[in-house]
C-alpha atoms as a PDB file:
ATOM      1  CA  UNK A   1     -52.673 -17.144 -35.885  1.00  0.00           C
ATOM      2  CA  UNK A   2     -54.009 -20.171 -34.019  1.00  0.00           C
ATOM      3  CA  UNK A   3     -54.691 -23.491 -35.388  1.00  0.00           C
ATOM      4  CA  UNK A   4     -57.870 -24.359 -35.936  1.00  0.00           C
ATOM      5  CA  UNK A   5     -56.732 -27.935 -34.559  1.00  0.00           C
ATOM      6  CA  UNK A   6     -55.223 -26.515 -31.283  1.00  0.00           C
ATOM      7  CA  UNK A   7     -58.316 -24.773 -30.228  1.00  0.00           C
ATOM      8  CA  UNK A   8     -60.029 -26.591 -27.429  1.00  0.00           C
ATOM      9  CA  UNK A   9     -63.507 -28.431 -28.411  1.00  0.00           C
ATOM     10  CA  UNK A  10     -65.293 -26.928 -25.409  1.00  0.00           C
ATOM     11  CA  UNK A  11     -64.494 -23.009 -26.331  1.00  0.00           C
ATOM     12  CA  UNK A  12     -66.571 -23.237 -29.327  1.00  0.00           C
ATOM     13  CA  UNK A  13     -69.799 -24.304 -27.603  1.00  0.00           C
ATOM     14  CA  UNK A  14     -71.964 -21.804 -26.203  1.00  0.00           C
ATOM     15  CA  UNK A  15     -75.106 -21.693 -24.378  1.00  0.00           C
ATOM     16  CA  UNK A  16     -77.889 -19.972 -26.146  1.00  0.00           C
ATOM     17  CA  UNK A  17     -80.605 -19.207 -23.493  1.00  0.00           C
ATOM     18  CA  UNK A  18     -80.894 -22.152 -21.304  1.00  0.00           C
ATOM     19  CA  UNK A  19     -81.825 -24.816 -23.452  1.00  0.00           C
ATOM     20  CA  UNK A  20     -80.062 -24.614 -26.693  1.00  0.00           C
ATOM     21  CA  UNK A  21     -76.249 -24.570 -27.570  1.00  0.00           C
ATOM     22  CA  UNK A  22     -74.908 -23.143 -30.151  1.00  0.00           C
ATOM     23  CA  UNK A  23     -71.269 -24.039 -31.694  1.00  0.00           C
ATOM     24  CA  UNK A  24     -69.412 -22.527 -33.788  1.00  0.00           C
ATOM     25  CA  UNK A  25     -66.711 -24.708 -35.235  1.00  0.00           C
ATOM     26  CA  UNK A  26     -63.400 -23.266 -36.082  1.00  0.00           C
ATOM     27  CA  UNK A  27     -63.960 -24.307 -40.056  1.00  0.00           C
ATOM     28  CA  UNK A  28     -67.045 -24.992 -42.122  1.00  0.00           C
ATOM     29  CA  UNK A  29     -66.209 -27.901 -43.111  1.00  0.00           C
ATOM     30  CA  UNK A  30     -66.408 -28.879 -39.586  1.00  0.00           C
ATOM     31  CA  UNK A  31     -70.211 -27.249 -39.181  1.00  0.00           C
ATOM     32  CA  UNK A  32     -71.301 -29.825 -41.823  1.00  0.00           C
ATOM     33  CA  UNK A  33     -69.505 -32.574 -40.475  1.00  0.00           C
ATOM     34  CA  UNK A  34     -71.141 -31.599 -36.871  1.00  0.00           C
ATOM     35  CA  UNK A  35     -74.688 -31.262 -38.629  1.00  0.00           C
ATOM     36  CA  UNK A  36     -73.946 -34.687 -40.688  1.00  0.00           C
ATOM     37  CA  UNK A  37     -73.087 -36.266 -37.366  1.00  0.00           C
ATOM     38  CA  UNK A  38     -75.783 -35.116 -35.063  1.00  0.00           C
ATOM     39  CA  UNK A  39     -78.399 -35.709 -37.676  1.00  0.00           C
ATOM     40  CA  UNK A  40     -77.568 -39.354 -38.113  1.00  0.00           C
ATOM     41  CA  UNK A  41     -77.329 -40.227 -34.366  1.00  0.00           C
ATOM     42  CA  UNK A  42     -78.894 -37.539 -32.237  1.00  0.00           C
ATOM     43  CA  UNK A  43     -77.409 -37.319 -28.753  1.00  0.00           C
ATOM     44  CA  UNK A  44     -79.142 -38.440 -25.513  1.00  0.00           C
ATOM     45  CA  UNK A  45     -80.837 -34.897 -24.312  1.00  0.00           C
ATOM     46  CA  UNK A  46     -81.157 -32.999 -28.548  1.00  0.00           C
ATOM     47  CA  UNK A  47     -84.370 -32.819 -29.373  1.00  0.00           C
ATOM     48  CA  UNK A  48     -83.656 -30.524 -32.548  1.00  0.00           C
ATOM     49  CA  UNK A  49     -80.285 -29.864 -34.840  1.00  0.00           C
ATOM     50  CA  UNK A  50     -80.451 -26.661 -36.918  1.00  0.00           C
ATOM     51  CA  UNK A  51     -77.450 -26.358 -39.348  1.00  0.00           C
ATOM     52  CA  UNK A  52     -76.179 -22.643 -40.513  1.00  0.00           C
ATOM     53  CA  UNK A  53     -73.302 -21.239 -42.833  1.00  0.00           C
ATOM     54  CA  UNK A  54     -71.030 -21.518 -39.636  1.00  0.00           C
ATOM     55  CA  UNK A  55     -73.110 -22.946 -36.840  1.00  0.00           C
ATOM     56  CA  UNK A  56     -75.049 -25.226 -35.293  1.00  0.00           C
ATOM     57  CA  UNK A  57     -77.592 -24.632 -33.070  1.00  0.00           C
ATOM     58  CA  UNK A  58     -78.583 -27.865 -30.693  1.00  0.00           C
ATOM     59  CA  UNK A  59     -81.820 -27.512 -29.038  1.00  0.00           C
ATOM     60  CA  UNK A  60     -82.110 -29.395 -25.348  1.00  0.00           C
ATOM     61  CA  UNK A  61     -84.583 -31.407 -23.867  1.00  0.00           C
ATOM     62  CA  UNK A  62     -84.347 -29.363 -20.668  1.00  0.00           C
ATOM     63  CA  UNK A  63     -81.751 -26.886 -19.113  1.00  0.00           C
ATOM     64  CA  UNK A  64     -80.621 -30.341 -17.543  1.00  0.00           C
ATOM     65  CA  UNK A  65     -79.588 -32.128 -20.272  1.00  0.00           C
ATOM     66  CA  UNK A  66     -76.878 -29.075 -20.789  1.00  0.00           C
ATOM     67  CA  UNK A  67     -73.985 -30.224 -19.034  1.00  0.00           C
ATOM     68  CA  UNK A  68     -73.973 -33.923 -20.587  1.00  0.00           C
ATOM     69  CA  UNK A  69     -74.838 -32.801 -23.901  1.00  0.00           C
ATOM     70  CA  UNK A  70     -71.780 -30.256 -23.744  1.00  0.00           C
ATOM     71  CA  UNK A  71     -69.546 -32.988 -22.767  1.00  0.00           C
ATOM     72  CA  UNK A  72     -71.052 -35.561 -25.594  1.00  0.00           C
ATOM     73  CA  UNK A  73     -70.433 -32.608 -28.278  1.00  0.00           C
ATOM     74  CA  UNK A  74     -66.914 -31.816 -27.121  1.00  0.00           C
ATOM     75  CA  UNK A  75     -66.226 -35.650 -27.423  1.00  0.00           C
ATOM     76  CA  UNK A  76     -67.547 -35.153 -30.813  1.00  0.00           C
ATOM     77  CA  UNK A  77     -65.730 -32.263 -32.197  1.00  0.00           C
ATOM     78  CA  UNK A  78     -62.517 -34.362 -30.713  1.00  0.00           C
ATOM     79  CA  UNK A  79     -63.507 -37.514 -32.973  1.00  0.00           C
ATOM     80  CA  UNK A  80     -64.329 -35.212 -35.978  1.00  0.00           C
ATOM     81  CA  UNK A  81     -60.609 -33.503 -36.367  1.00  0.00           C
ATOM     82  CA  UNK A  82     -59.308 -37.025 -36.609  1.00  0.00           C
ATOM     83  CA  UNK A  83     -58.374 -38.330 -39.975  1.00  0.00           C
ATOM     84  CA  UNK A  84     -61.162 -40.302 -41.453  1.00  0.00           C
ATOM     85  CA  UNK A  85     -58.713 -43.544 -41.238  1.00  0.00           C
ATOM     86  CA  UNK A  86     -58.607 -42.674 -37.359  1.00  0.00           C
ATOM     87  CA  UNK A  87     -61.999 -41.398 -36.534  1.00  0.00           C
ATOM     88  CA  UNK A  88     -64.097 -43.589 -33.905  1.00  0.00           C
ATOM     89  CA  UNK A  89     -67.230 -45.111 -36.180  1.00  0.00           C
ATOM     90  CA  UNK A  90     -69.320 -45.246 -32.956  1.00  0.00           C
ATOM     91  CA  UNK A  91     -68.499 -41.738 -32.349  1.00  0.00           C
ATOM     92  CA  UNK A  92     -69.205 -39.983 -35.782  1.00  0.00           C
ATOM     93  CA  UNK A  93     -71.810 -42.836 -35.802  1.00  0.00           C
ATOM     94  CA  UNK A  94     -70.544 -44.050 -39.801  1.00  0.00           C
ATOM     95  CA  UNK A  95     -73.002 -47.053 -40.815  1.00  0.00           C
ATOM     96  CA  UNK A  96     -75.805 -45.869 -39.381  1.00  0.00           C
ATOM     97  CA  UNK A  97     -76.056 -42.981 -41.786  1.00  0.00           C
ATOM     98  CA  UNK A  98     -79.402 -42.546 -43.388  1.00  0.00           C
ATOM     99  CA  UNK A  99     -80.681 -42.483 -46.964  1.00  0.00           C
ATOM    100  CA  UNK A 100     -78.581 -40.184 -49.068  1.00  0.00           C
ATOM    101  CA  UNK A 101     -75.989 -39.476 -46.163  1.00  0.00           C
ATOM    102  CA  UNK A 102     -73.191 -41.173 -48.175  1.00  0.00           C
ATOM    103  CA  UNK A 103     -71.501 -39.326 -51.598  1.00  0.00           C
ATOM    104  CA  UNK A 104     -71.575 -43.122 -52.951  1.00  0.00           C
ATOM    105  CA  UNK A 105     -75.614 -42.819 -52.788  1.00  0.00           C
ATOM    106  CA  UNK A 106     -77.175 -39.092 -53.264  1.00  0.00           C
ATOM    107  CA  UNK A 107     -80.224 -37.947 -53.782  1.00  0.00           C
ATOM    108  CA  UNK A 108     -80.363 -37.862 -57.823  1.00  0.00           C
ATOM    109  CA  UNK A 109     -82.115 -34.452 -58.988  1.00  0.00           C
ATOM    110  CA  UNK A 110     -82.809 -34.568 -63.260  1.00  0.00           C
ATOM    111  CA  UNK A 111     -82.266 -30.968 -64.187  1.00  0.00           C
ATOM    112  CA  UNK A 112     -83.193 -29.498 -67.892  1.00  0.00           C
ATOM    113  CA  UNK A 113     -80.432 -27.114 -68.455  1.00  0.00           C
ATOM    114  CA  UNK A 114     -82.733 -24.492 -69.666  1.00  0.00           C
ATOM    115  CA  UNK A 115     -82.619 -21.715 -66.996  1.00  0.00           C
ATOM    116  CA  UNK A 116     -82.261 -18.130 -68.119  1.00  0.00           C
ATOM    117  CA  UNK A 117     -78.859 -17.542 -66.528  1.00  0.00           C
ATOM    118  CA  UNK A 118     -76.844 -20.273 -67.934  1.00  0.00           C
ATOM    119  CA  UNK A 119     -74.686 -18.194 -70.414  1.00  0.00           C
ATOM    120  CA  UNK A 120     -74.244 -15.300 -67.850  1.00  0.00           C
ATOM    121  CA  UNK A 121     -72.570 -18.262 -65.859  1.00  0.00           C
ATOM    122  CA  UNK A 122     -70.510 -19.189 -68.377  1.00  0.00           C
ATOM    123  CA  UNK A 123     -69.304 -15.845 -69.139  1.00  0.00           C
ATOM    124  CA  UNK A 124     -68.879 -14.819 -65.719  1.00  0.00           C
ATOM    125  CA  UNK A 125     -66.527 -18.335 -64.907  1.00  0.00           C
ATOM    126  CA  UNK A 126     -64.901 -17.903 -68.428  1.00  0.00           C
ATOM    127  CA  UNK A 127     -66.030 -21.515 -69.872  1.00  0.00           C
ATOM    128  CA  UNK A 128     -68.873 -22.751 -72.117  1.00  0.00           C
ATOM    129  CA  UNK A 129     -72.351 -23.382 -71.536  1.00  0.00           C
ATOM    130  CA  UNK A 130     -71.346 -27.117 -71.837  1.00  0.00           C
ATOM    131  CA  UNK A 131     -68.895 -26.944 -69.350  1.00  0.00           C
ATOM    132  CA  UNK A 132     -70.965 -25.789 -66.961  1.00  0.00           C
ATOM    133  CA  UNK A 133     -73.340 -28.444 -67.109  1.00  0.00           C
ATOM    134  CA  UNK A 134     -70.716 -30.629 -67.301  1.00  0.00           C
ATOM    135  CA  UNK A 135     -69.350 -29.386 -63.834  1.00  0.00           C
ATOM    136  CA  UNK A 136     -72.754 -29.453 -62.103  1.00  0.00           C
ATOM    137  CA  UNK A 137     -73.638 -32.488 -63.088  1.00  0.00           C
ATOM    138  CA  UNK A 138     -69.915 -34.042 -62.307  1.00  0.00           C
ATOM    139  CA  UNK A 139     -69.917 -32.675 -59.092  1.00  0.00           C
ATOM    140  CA  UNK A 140     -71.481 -34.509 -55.779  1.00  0.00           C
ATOM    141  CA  UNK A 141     -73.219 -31.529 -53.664  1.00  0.00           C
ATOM    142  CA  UNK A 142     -73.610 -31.789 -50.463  1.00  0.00           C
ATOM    143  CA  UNK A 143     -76.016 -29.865 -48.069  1.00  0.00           C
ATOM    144  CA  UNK A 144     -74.651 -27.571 -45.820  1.00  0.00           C
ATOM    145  CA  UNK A 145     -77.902 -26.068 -44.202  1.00  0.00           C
ATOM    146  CA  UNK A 146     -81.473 -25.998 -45.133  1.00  0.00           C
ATOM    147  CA  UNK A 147     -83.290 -22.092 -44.792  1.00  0.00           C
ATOM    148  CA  UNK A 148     -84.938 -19.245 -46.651  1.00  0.00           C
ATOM    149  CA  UNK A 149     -87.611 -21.382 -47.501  1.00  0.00           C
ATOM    150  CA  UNK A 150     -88.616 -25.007 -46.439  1.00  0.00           C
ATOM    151  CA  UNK A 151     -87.229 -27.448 -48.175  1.00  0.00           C
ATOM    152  CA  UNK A 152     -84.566 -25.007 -50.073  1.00  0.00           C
ATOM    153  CA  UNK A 153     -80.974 -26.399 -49.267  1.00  0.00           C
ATOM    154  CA  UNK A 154     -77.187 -24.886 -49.414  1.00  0.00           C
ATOM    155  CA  UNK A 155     -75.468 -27.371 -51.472  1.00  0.00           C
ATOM    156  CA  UNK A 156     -71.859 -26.854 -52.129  1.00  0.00           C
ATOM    157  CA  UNK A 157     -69.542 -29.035 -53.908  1.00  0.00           C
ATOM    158  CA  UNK A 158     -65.528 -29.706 -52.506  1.00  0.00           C
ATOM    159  CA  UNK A 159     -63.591 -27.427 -55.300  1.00  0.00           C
ATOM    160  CA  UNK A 160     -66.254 -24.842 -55.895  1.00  0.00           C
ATOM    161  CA  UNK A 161     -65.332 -24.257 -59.468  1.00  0.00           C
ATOM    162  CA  UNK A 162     -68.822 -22.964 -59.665  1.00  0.00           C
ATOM    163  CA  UNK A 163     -68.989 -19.801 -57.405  1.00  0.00           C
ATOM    164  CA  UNK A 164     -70.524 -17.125 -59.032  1.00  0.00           C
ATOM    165  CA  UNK A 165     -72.109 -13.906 -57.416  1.00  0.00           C
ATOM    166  CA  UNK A 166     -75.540 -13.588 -56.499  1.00  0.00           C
ATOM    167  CA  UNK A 167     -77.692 -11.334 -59.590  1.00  0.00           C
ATOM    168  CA  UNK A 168     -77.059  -7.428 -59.515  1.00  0.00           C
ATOM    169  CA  UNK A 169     -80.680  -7.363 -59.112  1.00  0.00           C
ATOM    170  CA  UNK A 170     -82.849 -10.045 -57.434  1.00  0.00           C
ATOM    171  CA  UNK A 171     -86.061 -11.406 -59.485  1.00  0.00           C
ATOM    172  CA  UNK A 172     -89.751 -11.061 -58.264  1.00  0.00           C
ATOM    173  CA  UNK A 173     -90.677 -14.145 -58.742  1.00  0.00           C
ATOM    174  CA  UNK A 174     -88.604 -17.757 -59.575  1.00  0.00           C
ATOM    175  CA  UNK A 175     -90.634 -20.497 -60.150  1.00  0.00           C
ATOM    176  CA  UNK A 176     -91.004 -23.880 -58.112  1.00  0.00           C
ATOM    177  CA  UNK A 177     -88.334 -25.927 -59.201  1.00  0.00           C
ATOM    178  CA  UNK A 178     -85.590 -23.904 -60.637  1.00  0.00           C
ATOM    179  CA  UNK A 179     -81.856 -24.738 -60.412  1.00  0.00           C
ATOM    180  CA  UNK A 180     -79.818 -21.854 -59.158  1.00  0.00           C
ATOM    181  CA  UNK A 181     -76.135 -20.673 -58.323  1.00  0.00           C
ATOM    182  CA  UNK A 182     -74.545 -18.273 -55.947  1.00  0.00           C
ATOM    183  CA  UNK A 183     -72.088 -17.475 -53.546  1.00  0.00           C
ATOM    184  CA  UNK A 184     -70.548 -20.930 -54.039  1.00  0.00           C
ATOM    185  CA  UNK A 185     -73.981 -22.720 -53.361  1.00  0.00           C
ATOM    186  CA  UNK A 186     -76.434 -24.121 -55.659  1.00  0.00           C
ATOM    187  CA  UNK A 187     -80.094 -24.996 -54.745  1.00  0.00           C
ATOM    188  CA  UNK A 188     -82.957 -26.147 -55.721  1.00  0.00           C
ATOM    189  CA  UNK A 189     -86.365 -23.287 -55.086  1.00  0.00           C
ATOM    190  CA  UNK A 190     -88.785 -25.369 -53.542  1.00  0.00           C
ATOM    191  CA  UNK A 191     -91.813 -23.205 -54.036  1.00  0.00           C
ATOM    192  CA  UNK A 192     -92.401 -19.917 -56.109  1.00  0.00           C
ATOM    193  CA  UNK A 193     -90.652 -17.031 -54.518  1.00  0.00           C
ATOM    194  CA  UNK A 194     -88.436 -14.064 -55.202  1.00  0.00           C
ATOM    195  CA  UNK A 195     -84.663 -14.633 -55.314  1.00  0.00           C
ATOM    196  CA  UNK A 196     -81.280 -13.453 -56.425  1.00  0.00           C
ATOM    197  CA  UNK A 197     -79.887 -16.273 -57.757  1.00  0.00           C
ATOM    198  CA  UNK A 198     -78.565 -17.184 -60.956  1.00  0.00           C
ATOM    199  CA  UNK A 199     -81.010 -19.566 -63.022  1.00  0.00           C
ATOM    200  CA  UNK A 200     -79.251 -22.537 -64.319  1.00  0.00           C
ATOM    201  CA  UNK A 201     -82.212 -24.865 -64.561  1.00  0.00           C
ATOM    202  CA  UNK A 202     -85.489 -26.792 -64.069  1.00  0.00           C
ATOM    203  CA  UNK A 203     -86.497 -29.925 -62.506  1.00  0.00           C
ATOM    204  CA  UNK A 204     -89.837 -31.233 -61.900  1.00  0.00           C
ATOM    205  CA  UNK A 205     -88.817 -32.807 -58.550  1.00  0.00           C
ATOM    206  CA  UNK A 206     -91.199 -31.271 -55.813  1.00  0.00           C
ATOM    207  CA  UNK A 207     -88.288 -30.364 -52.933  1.00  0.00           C
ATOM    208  CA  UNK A 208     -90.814 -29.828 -50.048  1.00  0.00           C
ATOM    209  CA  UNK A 209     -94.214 -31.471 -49.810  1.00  0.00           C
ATOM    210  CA  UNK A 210     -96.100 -31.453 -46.805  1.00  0.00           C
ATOM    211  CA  UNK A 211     -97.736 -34.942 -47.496  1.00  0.00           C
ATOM    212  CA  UNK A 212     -94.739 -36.954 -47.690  1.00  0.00           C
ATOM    213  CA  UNK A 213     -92.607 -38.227 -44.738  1.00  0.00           C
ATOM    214  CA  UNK A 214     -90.088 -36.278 -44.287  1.00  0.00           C
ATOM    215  CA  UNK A 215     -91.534 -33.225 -46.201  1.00  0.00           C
ATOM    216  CA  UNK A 216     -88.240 -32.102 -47.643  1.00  0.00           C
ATOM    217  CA  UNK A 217     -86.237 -34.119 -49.879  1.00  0.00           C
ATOM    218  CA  UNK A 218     -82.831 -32.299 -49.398  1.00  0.00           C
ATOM    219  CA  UNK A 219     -81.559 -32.517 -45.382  1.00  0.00           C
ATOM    220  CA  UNK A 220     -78.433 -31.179 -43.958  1.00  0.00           C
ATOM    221  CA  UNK A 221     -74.990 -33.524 -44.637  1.00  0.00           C
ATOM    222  CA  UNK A 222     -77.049 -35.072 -47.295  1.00  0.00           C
ATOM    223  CA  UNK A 223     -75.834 -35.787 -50.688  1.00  0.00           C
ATOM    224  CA  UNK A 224     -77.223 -34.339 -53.744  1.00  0.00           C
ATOM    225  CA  UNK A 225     -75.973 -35.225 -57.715  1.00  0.00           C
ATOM    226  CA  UNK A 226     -77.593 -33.794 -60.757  1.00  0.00           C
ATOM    227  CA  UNK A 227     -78.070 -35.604 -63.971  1.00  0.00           C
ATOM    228  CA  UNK A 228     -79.180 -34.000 -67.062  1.00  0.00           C
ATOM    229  CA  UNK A 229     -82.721 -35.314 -68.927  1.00  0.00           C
ATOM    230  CA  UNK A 230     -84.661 -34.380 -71.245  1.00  0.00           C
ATOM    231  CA  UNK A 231     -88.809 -34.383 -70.033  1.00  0.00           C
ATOM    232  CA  UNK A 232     -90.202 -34.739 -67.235  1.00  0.00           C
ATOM    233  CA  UNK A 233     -88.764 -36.322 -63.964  1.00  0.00           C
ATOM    234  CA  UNK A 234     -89.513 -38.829 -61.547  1.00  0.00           C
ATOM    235  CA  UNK A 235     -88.953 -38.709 -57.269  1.00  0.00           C
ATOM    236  CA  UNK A 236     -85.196 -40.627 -57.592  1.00  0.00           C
ATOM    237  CA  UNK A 237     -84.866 -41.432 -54.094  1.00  0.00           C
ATOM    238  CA  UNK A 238     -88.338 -42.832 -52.190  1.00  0.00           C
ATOM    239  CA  UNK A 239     -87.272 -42.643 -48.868  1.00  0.00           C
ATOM    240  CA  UNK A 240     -84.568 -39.734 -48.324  1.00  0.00           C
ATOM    241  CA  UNK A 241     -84.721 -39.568 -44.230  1.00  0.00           C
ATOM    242  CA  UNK A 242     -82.403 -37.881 -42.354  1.00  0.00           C
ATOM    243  CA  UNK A 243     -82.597 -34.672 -40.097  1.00  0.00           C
ATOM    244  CA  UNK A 244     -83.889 -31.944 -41.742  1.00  0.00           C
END
């Protein structure tokens, strides 16, 4: 089996038409990195970053931008295998990171662990209702991609202790606002939808409005930490920029 370390930066980029590139990094943990990275200090020739499970797609300014931005990713992907002692700061551009791009400042969500799912949680991870909470909340998420709905992002913590699989049977309808887990994610639902997630929670922190700059409050590489309250909540962060 090769190492994921030995493969050469420039094998996982792809072109994807002629004005996007897509790359598919040889671990996940390197597709959020990437996404982190990009979002924080676009390239010279990106005019869009869109973050999946196991890609990234970079959209290009024109077919001839392609070249150099190929070149600026694989000098990227280089920098980004590095220990974090070793990594080039200009490179992965630390210090310039925006609001809630650090796990020492997230985004802080209050969540009223009242959702409907919460002992089916327990019972399926073999621990208390208590200690569930307790992990949530003592975990720092971060965001991994933002889709299904504007505004709704993947957050996944570094241990996991949390996966659960998704319902048997997906709900109709889940309210604006509810905390969910599955398949080793956990997310907030920015707007009434169906879903197949398993309910956890509520918060009364709007994830996606359309009159606030940026829209969405969760972006990809962003950090996320949920707090338990009682009532109702107020927007923690006032300014959480980054690339959504």
């Amino acid at each position: 089996m090769t190492d994921p370390d030995e493969v050469d930066p420039d094998r996982l980029i792809r072109a994807a038409g002629d004005c996007a590139l897509l790359i598919t990094p040889s671990r996940h943990d390197d597709a959020v990195k990437l996404a982190a990275a990009l979002c924080a200090r676009p390239l010279d020739g990106v005019c869009d970053v869109l973050p999946a499970a196991e890609t990234v797609l970079v959209t290009l300014l024109s077919p001839e931008h392609a070249d150099s931005v190929r070149q600026q990713l694989t000098v990227l992907l280089r920098a980004l295998r590095q220990p974090a002692a070793e990594q080039d700061s200009d490179i992965v551009s630390r210090g310039t990171l925006s609001d809630n791009d650090s796990p020492h400042h997230p985004l802080v969500i209050p969540v009223r662990y009242d959702g409907a799912d919460l002992a089916e949680v327990a019972r399926l991870l073999g621990i208390s209702e208590a200690e569930v909470v307790a992990a949530h909340t003592g975990t720092v998420w971060q965001c991994a991609f933002v889709g299904f709905a504007p505004g709704f992002g993947y957050l996944e913590s570094p241990d996991g202790r949390l996966t659960v699989p998704r319902r048997p049977q997906a709900r109709t309808t889940i309210p604006a606002g509810a905390v969910a887990l599955a398949g080793g994610y956990t997310a907030v639902y920015p707007r009434s939808t169906p879903g197949g997630w398993h309910l956890i929670g509520t918060t009364d922190l709007p994830m996606w409005d359309v009159d606030r700059e940026p829209p969405s409050l969760i972006h990809a590489g962003g950090f996320v930490r949920f707090v338990e309250q009682q009532g109702s909540a107020e927007l923690s962060s006032a300014n959480p920029a980054g690339c959504a």
